[in-house]
N, C-alpha and C. Protein backbone atom coordinates (compact mmCIF):
# COMPACT_ATOMS: atom_id res chain seq x y z
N UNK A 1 0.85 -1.18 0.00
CA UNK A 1 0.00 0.00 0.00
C UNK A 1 0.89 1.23 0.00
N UNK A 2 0.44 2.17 -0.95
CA UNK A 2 1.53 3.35 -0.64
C UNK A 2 0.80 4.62 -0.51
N UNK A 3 0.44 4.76 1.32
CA UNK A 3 -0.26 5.21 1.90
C UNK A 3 0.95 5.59 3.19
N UNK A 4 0.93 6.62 3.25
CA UNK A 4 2.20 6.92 4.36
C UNK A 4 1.68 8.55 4.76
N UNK A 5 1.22 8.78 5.57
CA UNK A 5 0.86 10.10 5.70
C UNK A 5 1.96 11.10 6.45
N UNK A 6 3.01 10.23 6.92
CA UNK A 6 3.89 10.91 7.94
C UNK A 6 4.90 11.32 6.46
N UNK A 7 5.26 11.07 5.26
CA UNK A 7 6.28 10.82 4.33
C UNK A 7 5.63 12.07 3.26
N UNK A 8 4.15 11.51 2.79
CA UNK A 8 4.08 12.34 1.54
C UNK A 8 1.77 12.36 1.82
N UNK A 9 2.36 13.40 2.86
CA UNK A 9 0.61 13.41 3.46
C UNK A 9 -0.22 14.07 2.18
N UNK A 10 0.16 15.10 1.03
CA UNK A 10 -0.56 15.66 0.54
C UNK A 10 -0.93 14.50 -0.67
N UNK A 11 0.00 13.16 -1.04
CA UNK A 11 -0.81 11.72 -1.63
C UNK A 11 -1.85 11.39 -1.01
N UNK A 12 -1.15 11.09 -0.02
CA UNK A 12 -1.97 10.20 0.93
C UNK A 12 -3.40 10.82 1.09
N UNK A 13 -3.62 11.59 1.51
CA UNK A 13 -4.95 12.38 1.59
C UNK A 13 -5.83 12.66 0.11
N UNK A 14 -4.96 12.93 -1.00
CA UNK A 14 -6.11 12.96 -2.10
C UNK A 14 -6.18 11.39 -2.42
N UNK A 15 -5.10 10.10 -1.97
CA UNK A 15 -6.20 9.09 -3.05
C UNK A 15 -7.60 8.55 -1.49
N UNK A 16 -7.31 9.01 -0.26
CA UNK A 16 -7.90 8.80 0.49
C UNK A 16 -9.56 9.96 0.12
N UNK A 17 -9.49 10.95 -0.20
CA UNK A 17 -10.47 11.50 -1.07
C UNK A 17 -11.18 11.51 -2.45
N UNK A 18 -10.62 10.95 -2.62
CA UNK A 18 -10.67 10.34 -4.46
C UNK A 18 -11.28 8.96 -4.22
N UNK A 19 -10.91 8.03 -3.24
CA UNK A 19 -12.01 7.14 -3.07
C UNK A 19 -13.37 7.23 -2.23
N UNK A 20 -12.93 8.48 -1.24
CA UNK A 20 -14.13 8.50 -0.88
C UNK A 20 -15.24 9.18 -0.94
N UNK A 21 -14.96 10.00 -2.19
CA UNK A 21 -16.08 10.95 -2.85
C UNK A 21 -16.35 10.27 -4.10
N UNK A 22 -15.48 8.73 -4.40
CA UNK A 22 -16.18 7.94 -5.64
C UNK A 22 -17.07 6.76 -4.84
N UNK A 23 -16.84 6.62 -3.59
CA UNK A 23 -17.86 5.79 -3.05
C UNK A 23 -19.34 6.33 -2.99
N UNK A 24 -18.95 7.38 -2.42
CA UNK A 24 -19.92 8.42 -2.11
C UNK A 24 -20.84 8.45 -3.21
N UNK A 25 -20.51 8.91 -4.67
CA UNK A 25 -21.04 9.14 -5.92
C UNK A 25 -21.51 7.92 -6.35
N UNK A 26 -21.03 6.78 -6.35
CA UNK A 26 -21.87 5.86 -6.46
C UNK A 26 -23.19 5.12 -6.11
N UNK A 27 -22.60 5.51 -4.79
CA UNK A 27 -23.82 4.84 -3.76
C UNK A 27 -24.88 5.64 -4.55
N UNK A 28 -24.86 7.41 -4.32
CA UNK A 28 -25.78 7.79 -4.85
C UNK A 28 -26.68 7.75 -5.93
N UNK A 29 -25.58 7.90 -6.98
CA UNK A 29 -25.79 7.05 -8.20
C UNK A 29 -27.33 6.08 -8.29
N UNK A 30 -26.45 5.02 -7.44
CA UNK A 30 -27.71 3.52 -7.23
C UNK A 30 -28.25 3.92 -6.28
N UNK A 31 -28.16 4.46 -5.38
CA UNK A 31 -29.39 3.92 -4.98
C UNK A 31 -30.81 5.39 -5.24
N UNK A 32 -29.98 6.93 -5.49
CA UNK A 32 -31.13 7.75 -5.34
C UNK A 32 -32.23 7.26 -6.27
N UNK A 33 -32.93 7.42 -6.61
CA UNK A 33 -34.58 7.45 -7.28
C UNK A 33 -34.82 8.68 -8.11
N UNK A 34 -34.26 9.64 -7.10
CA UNK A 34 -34.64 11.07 -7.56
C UNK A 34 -34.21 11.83 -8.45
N UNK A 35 -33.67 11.26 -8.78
CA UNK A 35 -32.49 11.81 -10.19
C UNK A 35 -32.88 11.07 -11.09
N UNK A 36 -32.52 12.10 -12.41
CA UNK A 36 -32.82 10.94 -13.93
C UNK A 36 -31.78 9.97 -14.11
N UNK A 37 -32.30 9.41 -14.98
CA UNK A 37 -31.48 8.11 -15.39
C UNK A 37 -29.64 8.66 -16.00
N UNK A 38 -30.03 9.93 -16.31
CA UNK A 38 -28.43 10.32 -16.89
C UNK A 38 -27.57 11.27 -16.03
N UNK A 39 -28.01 11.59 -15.22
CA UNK A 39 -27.68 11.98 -13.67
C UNK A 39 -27.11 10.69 -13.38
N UNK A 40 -28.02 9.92 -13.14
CA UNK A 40 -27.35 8.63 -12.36
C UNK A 40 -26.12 7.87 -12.70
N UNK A 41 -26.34 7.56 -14.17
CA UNK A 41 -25.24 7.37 -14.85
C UNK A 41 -23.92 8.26 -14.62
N UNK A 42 -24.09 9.45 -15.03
CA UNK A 42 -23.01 10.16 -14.38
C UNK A 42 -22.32 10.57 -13.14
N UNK A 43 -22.93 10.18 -12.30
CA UNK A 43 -22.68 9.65 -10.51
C UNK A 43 -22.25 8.17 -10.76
N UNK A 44 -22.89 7.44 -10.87
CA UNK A 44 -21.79 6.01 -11.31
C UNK A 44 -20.66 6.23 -12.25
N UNK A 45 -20.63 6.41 -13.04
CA UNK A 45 -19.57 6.34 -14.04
C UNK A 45 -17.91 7.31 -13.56
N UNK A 46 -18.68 8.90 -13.03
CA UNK A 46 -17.56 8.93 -12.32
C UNK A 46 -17.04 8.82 -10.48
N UNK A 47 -18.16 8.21 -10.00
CA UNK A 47 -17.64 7.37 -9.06
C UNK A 47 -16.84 6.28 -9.17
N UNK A 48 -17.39 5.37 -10.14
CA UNK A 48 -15.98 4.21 -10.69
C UNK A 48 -14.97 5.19 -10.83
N UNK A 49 -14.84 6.35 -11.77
CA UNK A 49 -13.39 6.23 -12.27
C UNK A 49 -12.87 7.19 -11.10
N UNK A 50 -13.43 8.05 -9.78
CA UNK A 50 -12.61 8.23 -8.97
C UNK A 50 -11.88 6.94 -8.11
N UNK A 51 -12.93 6.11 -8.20
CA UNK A 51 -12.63 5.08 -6.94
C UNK A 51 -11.30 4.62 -7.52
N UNK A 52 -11.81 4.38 -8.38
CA UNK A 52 -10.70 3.50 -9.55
C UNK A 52 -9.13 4.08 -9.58
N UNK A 53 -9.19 4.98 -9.92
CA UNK A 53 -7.63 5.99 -9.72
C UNK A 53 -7.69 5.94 -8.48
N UNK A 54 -8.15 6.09 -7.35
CA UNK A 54 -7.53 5.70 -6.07
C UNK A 54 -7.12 4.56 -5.55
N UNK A 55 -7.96 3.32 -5.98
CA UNK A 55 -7.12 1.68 -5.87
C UNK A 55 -5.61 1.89 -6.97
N UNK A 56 -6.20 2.35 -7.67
CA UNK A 56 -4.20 1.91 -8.89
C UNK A 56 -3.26 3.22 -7.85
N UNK A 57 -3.70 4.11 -7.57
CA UNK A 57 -2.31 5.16 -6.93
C UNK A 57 -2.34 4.11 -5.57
N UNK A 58 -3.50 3.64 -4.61
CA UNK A 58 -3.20 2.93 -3.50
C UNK A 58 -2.36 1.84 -3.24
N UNK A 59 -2.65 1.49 -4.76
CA UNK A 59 -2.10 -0.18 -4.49
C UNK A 59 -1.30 -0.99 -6.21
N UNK A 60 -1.33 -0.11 -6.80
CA UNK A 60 -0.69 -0.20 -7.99
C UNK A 60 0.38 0.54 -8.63
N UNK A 61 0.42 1.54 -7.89
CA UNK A 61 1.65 2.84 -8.66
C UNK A 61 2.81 2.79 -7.53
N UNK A 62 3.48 2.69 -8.37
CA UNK A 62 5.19 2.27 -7.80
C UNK A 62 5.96 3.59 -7.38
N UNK A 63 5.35 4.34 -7.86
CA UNK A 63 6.09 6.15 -7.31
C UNK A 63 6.51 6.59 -8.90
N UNK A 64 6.84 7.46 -8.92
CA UNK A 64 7.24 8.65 -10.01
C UNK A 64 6.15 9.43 -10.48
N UNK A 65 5.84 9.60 -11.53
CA UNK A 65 4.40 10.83 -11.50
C UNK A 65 3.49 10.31 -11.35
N UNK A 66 2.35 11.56 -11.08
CA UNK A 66 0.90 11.57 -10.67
C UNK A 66 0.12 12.51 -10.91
N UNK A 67 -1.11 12.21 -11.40
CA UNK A 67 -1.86 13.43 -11.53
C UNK A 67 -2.75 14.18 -10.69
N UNK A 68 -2.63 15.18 -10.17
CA UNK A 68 -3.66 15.48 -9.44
C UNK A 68 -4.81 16.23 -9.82
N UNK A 69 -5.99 15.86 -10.46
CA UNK A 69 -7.12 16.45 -10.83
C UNK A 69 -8.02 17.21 -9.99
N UNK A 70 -8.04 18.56 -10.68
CA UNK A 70 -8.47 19.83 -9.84
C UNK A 70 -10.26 19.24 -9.93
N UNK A 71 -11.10 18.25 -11.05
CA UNK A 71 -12.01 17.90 -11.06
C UNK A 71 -12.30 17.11 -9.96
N UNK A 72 -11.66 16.13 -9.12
CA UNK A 72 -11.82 15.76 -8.21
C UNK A 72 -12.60 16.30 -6.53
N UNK A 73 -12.05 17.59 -6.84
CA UNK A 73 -11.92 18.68 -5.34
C UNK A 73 -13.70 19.02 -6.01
N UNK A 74 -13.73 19.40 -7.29
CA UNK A 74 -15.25 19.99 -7.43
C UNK A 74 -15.85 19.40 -7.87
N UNK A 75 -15.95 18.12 -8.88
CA UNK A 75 -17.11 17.22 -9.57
C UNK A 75 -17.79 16.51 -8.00
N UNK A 76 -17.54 15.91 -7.30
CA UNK A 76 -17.98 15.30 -6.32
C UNK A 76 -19.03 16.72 -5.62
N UNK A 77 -18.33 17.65 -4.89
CA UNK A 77 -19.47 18.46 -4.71
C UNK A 77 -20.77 18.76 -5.44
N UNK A 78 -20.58 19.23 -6.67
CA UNK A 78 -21.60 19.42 -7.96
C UNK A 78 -22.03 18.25 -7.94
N UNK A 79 -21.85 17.14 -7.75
CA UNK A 79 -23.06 15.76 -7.94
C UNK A 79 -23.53 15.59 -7.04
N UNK A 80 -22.86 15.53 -5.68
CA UNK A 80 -23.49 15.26 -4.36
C UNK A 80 -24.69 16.23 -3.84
N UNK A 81 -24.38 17.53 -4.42
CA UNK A 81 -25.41 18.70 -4.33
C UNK A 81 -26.50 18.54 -4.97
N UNK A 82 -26.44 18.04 -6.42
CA UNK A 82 -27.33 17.95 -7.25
C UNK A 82 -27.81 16.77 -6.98
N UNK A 83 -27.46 15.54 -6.19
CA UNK A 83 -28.59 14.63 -5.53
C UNK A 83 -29.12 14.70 -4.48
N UNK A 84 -29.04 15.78 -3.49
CA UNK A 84 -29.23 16.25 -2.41
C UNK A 84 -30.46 17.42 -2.50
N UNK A 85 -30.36 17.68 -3.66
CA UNK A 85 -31.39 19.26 -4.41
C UNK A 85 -32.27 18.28 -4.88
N UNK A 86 -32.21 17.43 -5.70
CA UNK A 86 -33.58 16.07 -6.14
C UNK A 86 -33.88 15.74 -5.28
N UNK A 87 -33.50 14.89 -4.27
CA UNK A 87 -34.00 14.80 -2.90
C UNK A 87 -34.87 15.48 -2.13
N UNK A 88 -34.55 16.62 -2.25
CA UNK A 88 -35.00 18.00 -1.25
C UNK A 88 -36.76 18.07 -1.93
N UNK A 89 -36.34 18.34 -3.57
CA UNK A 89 -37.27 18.47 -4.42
C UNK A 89 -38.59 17.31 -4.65
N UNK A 90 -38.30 16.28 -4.41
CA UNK A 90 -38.43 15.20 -3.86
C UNK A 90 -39.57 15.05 -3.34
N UNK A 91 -39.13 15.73 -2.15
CA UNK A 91 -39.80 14.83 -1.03
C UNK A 91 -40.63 16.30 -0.60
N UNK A 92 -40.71 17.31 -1.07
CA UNK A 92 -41.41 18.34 -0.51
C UNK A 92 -42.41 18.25 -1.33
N UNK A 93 -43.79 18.98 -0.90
CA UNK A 93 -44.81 18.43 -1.30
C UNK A 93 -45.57 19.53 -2.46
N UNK A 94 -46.20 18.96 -3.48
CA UNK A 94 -46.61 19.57 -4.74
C UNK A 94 -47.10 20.57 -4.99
N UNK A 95 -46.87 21.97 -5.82
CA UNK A 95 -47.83 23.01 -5.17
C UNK A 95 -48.86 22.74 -5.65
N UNK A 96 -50.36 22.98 -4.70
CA UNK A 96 -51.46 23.12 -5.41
C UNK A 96 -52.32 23.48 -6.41
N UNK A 97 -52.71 23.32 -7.29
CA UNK A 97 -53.61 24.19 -8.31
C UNK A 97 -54.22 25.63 -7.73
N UNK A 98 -53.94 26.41 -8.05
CA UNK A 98 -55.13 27.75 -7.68
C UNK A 98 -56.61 27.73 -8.19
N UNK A 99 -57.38 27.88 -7.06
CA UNK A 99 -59.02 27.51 -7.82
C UNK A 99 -59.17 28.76 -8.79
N UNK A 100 -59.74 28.19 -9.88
CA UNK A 100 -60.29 29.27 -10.80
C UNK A 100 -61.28 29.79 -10.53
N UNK A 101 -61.73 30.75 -11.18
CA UNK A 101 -62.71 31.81 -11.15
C UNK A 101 -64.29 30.94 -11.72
N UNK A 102 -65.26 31.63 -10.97
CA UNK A 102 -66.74 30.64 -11.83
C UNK A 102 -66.48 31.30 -12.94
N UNK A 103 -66.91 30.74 -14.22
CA UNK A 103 -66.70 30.94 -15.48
C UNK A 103 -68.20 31.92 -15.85
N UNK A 104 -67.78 33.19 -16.50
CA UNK A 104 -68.85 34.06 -16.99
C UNK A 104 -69.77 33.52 -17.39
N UNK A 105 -71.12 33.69 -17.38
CA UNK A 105 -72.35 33.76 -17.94
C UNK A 105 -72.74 34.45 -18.69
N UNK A 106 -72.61 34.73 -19.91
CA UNK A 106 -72.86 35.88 -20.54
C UNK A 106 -74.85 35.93 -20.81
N UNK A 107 -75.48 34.86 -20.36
CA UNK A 107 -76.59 35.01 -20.46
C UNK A 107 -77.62 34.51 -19.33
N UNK A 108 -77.03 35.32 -18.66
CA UNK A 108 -77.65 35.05 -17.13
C UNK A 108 -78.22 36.54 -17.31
N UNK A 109 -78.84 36.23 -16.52
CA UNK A 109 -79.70 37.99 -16.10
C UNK A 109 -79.40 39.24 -15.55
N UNK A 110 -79.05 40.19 -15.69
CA UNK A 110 -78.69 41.19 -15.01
C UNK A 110 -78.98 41.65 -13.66
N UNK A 111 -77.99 41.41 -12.46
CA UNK A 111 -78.11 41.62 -10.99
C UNK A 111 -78.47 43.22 -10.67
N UNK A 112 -78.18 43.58 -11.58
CA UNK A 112 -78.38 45.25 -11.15
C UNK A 112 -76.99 45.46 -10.37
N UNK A 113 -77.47 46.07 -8.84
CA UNK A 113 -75.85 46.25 -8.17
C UNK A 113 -75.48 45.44 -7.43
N UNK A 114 -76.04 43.74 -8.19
CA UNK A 114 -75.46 42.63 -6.77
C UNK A 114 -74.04 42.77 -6.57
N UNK A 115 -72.84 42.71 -7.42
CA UNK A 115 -71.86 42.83 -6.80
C UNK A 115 -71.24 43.90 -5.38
N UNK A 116 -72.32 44.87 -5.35
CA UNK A 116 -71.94 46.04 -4.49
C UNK A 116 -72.61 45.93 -3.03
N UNK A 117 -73.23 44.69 -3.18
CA UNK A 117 -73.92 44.55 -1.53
C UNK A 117 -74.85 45.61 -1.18
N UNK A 118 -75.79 46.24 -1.87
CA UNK A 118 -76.66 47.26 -1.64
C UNK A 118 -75.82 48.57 -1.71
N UNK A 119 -74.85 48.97 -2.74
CA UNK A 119 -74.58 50.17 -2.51
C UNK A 119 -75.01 51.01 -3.14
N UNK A 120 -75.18 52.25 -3.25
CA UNK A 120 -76.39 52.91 -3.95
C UNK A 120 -75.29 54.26 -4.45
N UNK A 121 -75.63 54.87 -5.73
CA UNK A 121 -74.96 55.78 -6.72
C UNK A 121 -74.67 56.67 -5.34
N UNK A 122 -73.51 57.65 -5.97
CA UNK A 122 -73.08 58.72 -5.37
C UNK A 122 -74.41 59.81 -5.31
N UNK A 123 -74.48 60.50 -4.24
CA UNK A 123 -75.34 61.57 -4.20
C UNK A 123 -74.49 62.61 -3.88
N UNK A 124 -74.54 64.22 -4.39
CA UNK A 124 -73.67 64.36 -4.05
C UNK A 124 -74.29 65.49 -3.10
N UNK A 125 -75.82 65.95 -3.10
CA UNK A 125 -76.60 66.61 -2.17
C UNK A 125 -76.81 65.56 -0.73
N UNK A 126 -76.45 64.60 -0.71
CA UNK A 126 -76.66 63.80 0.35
C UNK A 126 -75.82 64.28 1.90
N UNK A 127 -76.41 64.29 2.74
CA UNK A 127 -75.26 64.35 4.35
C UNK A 127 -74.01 64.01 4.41
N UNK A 128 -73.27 64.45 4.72
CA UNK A 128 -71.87 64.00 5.03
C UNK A 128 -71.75 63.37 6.34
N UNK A 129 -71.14 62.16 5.94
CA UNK A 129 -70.89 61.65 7.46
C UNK A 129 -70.02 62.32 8.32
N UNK A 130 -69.14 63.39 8.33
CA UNK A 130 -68.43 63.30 9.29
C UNK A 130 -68.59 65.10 8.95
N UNK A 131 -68.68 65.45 10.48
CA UNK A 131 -68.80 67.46 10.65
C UNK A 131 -67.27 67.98 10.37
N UNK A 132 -67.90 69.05 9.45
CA UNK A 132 -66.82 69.67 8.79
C UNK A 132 -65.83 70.23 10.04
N UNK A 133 -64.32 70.90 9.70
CA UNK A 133 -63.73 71.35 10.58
C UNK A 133 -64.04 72.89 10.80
N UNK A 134 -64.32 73.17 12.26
CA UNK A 134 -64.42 74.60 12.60
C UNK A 134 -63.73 75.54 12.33
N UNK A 135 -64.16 76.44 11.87
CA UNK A 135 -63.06 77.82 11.69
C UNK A 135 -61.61 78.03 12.68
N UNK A 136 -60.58 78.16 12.31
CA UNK A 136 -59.66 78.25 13.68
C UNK A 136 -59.67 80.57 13.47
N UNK A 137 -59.17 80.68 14.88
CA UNK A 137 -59.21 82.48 15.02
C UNK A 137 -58.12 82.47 13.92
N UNK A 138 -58.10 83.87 13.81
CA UNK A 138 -57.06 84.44 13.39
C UNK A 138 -55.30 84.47 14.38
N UNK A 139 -54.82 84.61 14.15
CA UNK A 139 -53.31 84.58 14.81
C UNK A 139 -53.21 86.15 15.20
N UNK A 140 -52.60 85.64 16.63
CA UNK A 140 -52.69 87.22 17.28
C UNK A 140 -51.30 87.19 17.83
N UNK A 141 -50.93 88.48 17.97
CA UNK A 141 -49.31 89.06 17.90
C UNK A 141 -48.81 88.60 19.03
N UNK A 142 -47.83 88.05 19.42
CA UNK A 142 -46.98 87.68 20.47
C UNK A 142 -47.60 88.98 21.68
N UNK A 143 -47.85 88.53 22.91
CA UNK A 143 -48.10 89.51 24.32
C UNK A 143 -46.97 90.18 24.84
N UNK A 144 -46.44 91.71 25.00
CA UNK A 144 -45.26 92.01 25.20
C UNK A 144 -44.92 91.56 26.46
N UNK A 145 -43.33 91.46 26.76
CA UNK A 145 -42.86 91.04 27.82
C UNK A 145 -42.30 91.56 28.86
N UNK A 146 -42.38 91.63 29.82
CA UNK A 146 -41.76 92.65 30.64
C UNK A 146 -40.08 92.53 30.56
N UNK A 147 -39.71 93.83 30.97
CA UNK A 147 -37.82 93.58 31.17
C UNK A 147 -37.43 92.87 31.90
N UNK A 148 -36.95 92.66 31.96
CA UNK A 148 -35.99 91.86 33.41
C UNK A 148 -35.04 92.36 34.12
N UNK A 149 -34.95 92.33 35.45
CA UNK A 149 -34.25 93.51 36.08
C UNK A 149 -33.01 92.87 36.29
């Protein structure tokens, strides 16, 4: 196994992440529901090939180069999110229809002012509900002041 974290920790830690964000993607893969069929596929397919490059660097690569794929650090987020958002979407519940309106009658009979609940035309000789405002005085000059001693 060439897994040594005390020697060359920044290996060691990506094939230890590289398999376990291709486990991760798989599982999801199979088992979510909630995702389409080409979602899924693409959560399996590159869950194999993370897992996969982490068994050959774990247990197959003898040392000298390596690649480290910057897709690794972000494809796993972006899939795990996007089965986590189907999920969410999922399982929350459908919005309702909005009831429609009763459908016009164009040959129904004329209510007169049913929509208005008995309200009756403007009058404009009619009472006012509420008493007008009273005259205020006129403004009167400041009261002189005495000196002050």
């Amino acid at each position: 196994m060439n897994l040594d974290f005390s020697a060359e920790p920044l290996f060691s830690w990506y094939v230890v992440l590289l398999a376990v964000s291709g486990i991760a993607m798989v599982v999801l893969g199979a088992v979510s529901g909630s995702l389409s069929g080409g979602w899924r596929a693409v959560n399996v397919i590159a869950g194999l090939a993370f897992a996969g490059y982490a068994y050959y660097l774990a247990f197959v690569f003898e040392g000298g180069e390596y690649r480290l794929f910057f897709q690794a650090f972000i494809l796993p987020v972006v899939l795990i999110a996007n089965s986590v958002k189907a999920l969410m979407a999922r399982s929350a519940p459908a919005p309702q229809p909005v009831p429609s309106a009763v459908p016009y009658n164009p040959n129904a009979p004329y209510q007169g002012t049913a929509p208005y609940q008995g309200a009756v035309p403007y009058n404009p000789n009619a009472p006012q509900g509420a008493q007008p405002v009273p005259p205020q005085a006129a403004a009167q000059p400041p009261a002189p002041q005495q000196p002050s001693v």
